[in-house]
Protein backbone atom coordinates (compact mmCIF):
# COMPACT_ATOMS: atom_id res chain seq x y z
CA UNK A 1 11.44 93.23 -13.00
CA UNK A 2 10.54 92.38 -9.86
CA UNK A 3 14.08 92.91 -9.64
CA UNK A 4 13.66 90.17 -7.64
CA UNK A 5 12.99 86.57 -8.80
CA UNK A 6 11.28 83.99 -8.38
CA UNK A 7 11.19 81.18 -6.12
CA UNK A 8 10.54 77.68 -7.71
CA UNK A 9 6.89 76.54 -7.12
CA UNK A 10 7.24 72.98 -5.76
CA UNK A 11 3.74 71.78 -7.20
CA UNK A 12 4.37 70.13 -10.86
CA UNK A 13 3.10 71.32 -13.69
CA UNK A 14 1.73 69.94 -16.57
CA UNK A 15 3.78 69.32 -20.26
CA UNK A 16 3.06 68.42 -23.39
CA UNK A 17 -0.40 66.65 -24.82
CA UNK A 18 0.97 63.68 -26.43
CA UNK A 19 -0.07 64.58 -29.96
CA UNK A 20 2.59 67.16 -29.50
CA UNK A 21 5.64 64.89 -28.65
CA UNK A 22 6.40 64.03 -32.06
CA UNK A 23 7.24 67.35 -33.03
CA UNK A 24 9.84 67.87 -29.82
CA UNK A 25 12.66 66.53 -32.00
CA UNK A 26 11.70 68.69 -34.68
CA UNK A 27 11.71 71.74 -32.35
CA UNK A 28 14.96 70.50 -30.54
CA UNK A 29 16.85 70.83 -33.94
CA UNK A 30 15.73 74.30 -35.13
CA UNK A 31 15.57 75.14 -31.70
CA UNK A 32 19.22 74.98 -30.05
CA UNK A 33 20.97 74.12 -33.10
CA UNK A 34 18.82 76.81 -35.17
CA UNK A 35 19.72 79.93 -33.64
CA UNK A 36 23.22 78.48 -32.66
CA UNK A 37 23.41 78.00 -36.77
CA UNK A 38 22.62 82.11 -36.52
CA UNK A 39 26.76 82.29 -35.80
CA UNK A 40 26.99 81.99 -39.43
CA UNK A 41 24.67 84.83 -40.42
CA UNK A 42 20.66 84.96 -41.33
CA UNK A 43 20.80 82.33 -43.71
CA UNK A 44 22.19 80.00 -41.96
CA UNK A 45 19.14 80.84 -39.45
CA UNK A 46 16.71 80.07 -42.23
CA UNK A 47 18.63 76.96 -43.01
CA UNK A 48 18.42 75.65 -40.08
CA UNK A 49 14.80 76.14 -39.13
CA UNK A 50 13.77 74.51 -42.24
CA UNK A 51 13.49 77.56 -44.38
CA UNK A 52 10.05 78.69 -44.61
CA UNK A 53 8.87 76.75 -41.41
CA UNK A 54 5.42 78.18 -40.05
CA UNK A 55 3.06 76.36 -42.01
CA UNK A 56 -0.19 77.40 -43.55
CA UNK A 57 -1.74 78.12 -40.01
CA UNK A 58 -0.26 81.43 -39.51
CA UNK A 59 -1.40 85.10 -41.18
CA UNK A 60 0.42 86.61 -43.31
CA UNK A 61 0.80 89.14 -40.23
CA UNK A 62 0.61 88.91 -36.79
CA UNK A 63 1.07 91.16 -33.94
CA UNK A 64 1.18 90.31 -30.48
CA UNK A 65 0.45 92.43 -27.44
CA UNK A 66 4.01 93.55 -25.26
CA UNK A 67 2.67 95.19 -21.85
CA UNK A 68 5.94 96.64 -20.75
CA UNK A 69 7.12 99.28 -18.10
CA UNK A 70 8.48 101.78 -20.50
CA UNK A 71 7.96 104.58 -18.16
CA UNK A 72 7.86 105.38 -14.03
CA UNK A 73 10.44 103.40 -11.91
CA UNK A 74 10.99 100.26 -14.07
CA UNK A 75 11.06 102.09 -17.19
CA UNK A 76 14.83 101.50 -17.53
CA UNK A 77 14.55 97.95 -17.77
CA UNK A 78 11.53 98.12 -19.60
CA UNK A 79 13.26 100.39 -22.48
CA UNK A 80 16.11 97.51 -22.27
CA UNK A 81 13.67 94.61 -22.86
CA UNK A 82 12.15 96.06 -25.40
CA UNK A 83 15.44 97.33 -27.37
CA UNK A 84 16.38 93.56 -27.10
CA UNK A 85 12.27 92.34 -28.58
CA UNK A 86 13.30 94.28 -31.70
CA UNK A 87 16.56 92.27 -32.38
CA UNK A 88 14.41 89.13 -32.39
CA UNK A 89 11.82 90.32 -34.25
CA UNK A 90 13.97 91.73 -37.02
CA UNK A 91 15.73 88.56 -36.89
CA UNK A 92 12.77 86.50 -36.96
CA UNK A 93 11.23 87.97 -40.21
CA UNK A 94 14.72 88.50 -41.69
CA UNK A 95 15.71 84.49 -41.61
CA UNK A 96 11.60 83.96 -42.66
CA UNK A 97 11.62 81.65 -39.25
CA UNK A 98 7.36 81.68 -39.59
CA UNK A 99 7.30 81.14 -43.17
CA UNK A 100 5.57 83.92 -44.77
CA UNK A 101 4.14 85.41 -41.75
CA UNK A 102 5.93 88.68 -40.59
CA UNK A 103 5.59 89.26 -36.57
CA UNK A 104 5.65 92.65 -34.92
CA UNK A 105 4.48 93.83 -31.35
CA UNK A 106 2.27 96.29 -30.08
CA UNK A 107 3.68 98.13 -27.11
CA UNK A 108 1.52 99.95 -24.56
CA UNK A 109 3.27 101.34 -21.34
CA UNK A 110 2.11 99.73 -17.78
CA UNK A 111 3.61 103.33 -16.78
CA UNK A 112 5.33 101.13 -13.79
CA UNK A 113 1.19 100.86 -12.26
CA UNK A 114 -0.43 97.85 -11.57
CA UNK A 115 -3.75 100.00 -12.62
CA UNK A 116 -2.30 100.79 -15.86
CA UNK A 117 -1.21 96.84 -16.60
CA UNK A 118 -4.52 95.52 -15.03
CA UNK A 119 -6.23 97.69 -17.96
CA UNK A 120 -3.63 96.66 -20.68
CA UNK A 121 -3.72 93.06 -19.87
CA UNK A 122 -7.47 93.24 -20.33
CA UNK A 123 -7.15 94.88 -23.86
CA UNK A 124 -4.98 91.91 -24.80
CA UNK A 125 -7.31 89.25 -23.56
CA UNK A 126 -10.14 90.76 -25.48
CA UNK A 127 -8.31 90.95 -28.61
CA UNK A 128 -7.65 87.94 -30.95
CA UNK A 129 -4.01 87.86 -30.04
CA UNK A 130 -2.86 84.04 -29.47
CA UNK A 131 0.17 84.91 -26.94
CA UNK A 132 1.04 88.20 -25.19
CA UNK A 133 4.14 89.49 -23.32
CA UNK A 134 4.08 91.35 -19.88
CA UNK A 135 5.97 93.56 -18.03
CA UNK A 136 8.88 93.59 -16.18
CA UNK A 137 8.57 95.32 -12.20
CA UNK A 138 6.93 92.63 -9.57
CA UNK A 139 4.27 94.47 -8.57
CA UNK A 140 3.42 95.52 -12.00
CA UNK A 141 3.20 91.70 -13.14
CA UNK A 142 1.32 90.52 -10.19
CA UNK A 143 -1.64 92.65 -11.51
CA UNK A 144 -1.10 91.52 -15.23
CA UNK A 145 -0.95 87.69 -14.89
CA UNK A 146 -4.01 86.67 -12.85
CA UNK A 147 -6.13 88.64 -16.00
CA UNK A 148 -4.31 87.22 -18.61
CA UNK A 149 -4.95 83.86 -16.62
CA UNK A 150 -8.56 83.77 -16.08
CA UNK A 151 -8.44 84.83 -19.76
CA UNK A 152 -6.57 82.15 -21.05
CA UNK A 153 -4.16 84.29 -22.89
CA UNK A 154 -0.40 82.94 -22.58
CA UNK A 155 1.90 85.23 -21.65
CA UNK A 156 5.74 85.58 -21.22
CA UNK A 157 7.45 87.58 -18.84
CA UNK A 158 10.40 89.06 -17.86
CA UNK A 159 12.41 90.01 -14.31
CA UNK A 160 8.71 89.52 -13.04
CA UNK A 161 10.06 86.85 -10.38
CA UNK A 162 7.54 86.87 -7.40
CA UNK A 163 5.91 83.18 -7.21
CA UNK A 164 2.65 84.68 -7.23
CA UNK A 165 3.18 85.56 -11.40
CA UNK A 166 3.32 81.66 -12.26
CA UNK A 167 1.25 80.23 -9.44
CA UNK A 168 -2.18 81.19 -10.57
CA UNK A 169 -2.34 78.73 -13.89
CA UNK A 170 -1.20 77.59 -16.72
CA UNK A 171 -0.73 80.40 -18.96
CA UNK A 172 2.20 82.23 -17.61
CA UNK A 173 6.33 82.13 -18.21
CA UNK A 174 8.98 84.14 -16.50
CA UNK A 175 11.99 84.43 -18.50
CA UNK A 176 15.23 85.21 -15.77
CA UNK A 177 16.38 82.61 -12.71
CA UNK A 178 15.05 82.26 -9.59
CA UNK A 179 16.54 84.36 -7.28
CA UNK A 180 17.21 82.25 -4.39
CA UNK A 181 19.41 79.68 -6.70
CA UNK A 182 21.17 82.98 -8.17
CA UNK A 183 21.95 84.03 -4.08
CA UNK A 184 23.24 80.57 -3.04
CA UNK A 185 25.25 80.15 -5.98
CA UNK A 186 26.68 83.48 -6.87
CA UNK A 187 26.41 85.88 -4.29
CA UNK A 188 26.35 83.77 -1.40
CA UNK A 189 29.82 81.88 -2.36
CA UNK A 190 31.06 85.02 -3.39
CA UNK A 191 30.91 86.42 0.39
CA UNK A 192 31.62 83.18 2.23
CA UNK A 193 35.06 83.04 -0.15
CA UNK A 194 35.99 86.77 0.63
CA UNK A 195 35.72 85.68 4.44
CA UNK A 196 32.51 88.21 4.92
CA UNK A 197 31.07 88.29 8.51
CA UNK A 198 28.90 90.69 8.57
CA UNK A 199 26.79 92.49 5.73
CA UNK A 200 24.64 95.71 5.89
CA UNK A 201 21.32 95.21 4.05
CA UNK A 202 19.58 98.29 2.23
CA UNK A 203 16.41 97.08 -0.22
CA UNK A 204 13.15 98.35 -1.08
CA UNK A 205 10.63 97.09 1.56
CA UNK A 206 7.29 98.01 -0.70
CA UNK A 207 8.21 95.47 -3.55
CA UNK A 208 7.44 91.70 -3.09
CA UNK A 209 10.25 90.97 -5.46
CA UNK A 210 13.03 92.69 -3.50
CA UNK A 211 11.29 91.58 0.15
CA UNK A 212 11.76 87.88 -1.53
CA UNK A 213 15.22 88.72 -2.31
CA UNK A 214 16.23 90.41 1.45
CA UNK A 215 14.74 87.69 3.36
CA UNK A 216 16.81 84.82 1.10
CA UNK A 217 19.81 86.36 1.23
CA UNK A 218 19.24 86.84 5.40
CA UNK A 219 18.54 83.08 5.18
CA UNK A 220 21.82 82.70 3.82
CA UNK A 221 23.99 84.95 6.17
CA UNK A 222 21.96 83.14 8.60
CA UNK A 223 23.24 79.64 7.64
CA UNK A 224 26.83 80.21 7.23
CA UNK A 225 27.27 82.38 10.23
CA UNK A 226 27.13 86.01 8.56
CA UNK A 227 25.74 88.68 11.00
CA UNK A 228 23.18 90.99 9.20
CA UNK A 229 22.16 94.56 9.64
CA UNK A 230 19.13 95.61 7.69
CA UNK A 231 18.20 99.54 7.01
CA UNK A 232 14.77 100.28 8.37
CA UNK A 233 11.95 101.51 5.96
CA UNK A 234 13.10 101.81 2.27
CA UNK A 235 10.23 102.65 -0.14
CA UNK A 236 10.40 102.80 -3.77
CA UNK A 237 9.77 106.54 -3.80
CA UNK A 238 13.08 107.06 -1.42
CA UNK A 239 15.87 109.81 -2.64
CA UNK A 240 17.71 110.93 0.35
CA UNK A 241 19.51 108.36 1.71
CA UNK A 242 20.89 110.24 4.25
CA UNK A 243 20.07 108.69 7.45
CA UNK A 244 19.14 105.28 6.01
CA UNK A 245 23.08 105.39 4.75
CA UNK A 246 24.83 106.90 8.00
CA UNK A 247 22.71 103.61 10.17
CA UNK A 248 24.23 101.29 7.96
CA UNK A 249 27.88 102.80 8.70
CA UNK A 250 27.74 103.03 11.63
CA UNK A 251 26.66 99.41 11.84
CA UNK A 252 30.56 98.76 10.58
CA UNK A 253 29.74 95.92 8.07
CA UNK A 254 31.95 94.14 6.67
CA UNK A 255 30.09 94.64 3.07
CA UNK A 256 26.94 96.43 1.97
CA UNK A 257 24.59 94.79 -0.17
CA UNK A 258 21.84 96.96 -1.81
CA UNK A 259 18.60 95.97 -4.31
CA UNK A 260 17.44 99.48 -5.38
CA UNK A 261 16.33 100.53 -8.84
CA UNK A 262 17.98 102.73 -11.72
CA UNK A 263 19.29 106.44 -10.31
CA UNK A 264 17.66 105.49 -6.56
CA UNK A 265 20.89 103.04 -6.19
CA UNK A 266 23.47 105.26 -7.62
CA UNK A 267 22.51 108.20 -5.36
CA UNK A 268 22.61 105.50 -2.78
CA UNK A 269 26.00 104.41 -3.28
CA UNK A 270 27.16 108.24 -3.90
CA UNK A 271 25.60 108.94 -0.31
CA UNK A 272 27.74 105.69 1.05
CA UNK A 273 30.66 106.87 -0.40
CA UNK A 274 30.06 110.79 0.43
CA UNK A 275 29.75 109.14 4.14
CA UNK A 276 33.58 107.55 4.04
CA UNK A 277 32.38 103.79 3.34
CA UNK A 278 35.14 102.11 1.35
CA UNK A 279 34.30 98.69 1.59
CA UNK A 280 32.44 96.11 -0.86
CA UNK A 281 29.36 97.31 -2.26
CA UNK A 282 27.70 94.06 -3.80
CA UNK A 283 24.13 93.45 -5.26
CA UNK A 284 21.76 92.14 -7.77
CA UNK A 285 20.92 92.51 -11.29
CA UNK A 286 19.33 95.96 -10.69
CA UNK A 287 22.82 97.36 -11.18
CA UNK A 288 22.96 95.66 -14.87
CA UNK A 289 22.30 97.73 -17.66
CA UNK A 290 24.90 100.13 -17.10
CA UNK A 291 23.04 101.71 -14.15
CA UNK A 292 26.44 102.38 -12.43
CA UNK A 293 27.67 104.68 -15.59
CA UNK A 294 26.76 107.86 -13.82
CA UNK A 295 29.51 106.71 -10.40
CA UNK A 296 32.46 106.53 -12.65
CA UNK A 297 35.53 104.88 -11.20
CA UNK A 298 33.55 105.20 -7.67
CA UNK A 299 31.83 102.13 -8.86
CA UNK A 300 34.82 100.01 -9.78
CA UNK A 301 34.74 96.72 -8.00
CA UNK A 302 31.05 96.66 -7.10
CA UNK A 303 29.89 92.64 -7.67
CA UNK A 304 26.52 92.02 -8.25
CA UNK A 305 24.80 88.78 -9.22
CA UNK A 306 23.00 88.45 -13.14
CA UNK A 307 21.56 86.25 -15.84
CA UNK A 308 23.85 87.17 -18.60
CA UNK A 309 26.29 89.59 -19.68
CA UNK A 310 27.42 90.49 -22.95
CA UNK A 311 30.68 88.43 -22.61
CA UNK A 312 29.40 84.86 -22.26
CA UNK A 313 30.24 82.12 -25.31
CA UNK A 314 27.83 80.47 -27.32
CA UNK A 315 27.06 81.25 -30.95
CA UNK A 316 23.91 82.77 -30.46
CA UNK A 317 24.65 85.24 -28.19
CA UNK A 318 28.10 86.17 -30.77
CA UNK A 319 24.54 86.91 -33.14
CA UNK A 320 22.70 88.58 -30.75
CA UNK A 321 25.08 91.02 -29.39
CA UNK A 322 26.35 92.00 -33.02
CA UNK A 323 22.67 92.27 -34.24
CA UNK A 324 22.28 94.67 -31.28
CA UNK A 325 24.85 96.83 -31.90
CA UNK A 326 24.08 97.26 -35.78
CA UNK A 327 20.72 98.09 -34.76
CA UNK A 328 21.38 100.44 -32.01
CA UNK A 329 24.65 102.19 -33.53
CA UNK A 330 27.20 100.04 -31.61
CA UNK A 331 27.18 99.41 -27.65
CA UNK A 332 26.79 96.19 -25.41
CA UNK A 333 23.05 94.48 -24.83
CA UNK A 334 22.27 94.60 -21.25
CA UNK A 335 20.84 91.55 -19.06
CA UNK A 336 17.21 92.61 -19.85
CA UNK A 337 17.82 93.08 -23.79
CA UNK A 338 18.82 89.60 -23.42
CA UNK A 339 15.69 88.36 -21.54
CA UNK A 340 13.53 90.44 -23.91
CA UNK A 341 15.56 88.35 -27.12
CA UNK A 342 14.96 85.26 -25.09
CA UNK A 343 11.43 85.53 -24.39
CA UNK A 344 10.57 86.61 -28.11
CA UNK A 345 12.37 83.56 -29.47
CA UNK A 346 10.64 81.56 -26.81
CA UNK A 347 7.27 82.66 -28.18
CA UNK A 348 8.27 82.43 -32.35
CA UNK A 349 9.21 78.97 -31.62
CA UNK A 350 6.07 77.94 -30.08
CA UNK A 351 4.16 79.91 -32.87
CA UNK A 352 5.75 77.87 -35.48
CA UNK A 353 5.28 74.48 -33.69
CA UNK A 354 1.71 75.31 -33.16
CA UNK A 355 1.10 76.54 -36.58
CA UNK A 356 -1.84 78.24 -35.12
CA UNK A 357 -3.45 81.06 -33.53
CA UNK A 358 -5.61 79.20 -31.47
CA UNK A 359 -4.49 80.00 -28.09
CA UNK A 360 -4.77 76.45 -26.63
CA UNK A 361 -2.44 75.21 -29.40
CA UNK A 362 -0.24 78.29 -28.58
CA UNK A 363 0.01 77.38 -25.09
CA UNK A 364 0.34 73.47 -25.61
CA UNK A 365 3.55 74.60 -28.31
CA UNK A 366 4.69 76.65 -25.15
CA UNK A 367 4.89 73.33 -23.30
CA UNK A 368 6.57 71.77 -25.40
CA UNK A 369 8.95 74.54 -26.28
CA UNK A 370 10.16 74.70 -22.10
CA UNK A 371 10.15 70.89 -21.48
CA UNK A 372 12.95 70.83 -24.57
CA UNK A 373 15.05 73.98 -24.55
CA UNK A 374 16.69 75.91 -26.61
CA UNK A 375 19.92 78.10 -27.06
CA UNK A 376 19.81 81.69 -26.60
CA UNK A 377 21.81 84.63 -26.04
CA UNK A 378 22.08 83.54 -22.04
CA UNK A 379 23.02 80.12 -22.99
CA UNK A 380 20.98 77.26 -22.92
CA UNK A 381 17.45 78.46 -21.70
CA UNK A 382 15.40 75.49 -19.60
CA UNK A 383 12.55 75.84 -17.43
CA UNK A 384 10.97 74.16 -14.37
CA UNK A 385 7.72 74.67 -13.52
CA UNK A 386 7.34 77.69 -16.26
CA UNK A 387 10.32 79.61 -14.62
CA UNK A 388 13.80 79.92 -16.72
CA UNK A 389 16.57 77.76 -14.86
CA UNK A 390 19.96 79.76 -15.09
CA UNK A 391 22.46 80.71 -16.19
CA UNK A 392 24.30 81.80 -12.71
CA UNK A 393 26.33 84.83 -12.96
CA UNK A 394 28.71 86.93 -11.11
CA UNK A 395 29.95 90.10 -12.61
CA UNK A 396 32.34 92.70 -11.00
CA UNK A 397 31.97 96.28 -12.78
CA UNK A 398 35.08 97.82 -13.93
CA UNK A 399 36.04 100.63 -15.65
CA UNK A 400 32.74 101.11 -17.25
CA UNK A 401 32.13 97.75 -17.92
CA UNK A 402 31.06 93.92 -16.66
CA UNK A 403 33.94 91.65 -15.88
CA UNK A 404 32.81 88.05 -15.47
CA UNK A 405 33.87 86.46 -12.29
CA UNK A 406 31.79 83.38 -12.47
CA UNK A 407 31.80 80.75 -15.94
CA UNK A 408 27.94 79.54 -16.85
């Protein structure tokens, strides 16, 4: 999570080796139309995929390294991911999607530290694992992927959205949108169609991913004529937002827009509120996940821009969210669950069109995988230059949970 995404690389990228291209309409059909078939219940799933799939290329097990921020700042998220990894791996050995192979993951927590990941990533290179998933904070990821580059490992991420994750190589995917298409779209329309002229800005300033976000969305106000105030110095490590909140006021902004992370942004908006603000309190995805529980009705009405929420249509997400809530006794999957589901399916797919552990197959499958597509619980998940393209969301929380204000 950077909890800030990416922005699109312009420089190409290559797809495909031809020997693969064959096999795309193969993939395309228990791809989309596989999981989408999921609507219908596990075998339908199996069905679908061609029943035992996988191949003889595959062990009969197979675990694959998940570097993920399960602790420290990001832990939140990370929990979320992961909750969302096990739906897709139950799912995926349930429905025998990889043949006779069964898939797990191995989990060790980045503790939110680039040190930590750095050291984690390394394990994962050195083992004989043929694809790996990392983490989900910015800063965590930017110390993950260059390792798992220069060791050829592939790896997906999620949330991880500064450019500097995919720009090193080959070997790396990001599983959310890119930020600046999410602002312009979403966020950005949202406050040129409520009339807003002038926005108060409070973000972390020691995360790439949320400095990527701030300076967009400034860009914006700055090209449709929206004045912007920005709070001064906002680590990570903040918790009184005393005088940071009483600037912004007294700025009288139209709106507030803040990109803080887990209980940091709901003692932020408590402060706001303490203070006598009563306007519109909008954001990003860091307020997902039912972070804004804890506010009660205070937080009715806050809009923040997402990747999914548990309300949008499609077939495989109607799967997804009720495998969620038999696994985890009932509840809604959050935008990271989602990404976590995603990514995994991302990966089993290009595991059973490689039919191989050979990690240059595995990445050459991965390829192939992104330049078709496939349904999953956001929708339908395409990439550009290894970097999910949409869905575009805008969600307004009420009442304890996400209304949709904007149709994918």
């Amino acid at each position: 999570m950077s909890f800030s995404r990416k922005r699109t690389p312009a420089v190409s990228r290559r797809w495909a080796a031809l020997l693969l291209v064959p096999a795309l309409g193969v993939l395309g059909a228990c791809g989309s139309s596989a999981t989408s078939a999921s609507g219908g219940g596990d075998g339908a799933v199996a069905a679908a995929t061609g029943g035992a799939g996988g191949g003889s290329g595959l062990p009969a097990s197979l675990q694959l390294p998940a570097i993920e921020d399960l602790t420290g700042p990001a832990g939140f998220a990370g929990l979320d991911t992961q909750q969302g990894q096990r739906v897709a791996i139950d799912q995926i050995n349930s429905t025998h999607f990889l043949g006779n192979t069964t898939l797990s993951l191995k989990y060790s927590d980045t503790q939110s530290t680039p040190q930590v990941a750095a050291e984690e990533a390394s394990s994962a290179v050195n083992s004989s694992a043929p694809l790996a998933f990392g983490p989900v904070e910015s800063t965590v990821s930017l110390a993950v992927a260059p390792v798992v580059e220069r060791g050829k490992l592939p790896t997906v991420f999620t949330q991880s959205s500064d450019a500097g994750v995919t720009e090193g190589g080959d070997y790396t995917y990001v599983v959310t949108a890119p930020y600046q298409d999410l602002i312009d779209q979403t966020l950005g329309a949202y406050l040129k169609a409520k009339g807003i002229r002038s926005l108060g800005i409070i973000s972390t300033t020691d995360n790439p991913g949320s400095v990527v976000v701030t300076q967009a969305l400034v860009a914006f106000c700055n090209q449709n004529g929206i004045k912007t105030y920005v709070a001064g110095d906002v680590p990570q490590t903040t918790t009184d937002f005393t005088a940071i909140a009483s600037k912004t006021i007294s700025a009288k902004p139209a709106a507030v827009f803040t990109l803080l992370y887990g209980p940091e942004g709901v003692t932020l908006i408590r402060q706001l509120r303490a203070d006598g603000y009563t306007g519109p309190i909008v954001g990003t995805e860091s307020m997902a996940g039912g972070v804004l529980t804890p506010l009660g009705s205070a937080a009715n009405g806050i809009v923040y821009f997402t990747d999914y929420t548990a309300g949008l249509p499609g077939a495989v997400n109607k799967t997804f969210t009720s495998l969620y809530a038999k696994m985890y006794g009932g509840g809604l999957p959050s935008n990271y669950a989602a990404e976590g589901y995603d990514a995994v399916w991302l990966a089993a797919r290009a595991l059973k069109l490689a039919d191989s552990t050979d990690r240059t197959k595995v990445l050459a499958a991965l390829q192939s995988v992104a330049a078709t597509g496939f349904e999953g619980a956001a929708g339908d998940i395409t990439f550009k230059d290894r970097i999910e393209q949409g869905p575009y969301l805008l969600v307004k929380w009420e009442n304890g949970k996400e209304v949709l204000l904007t149709t994918p």
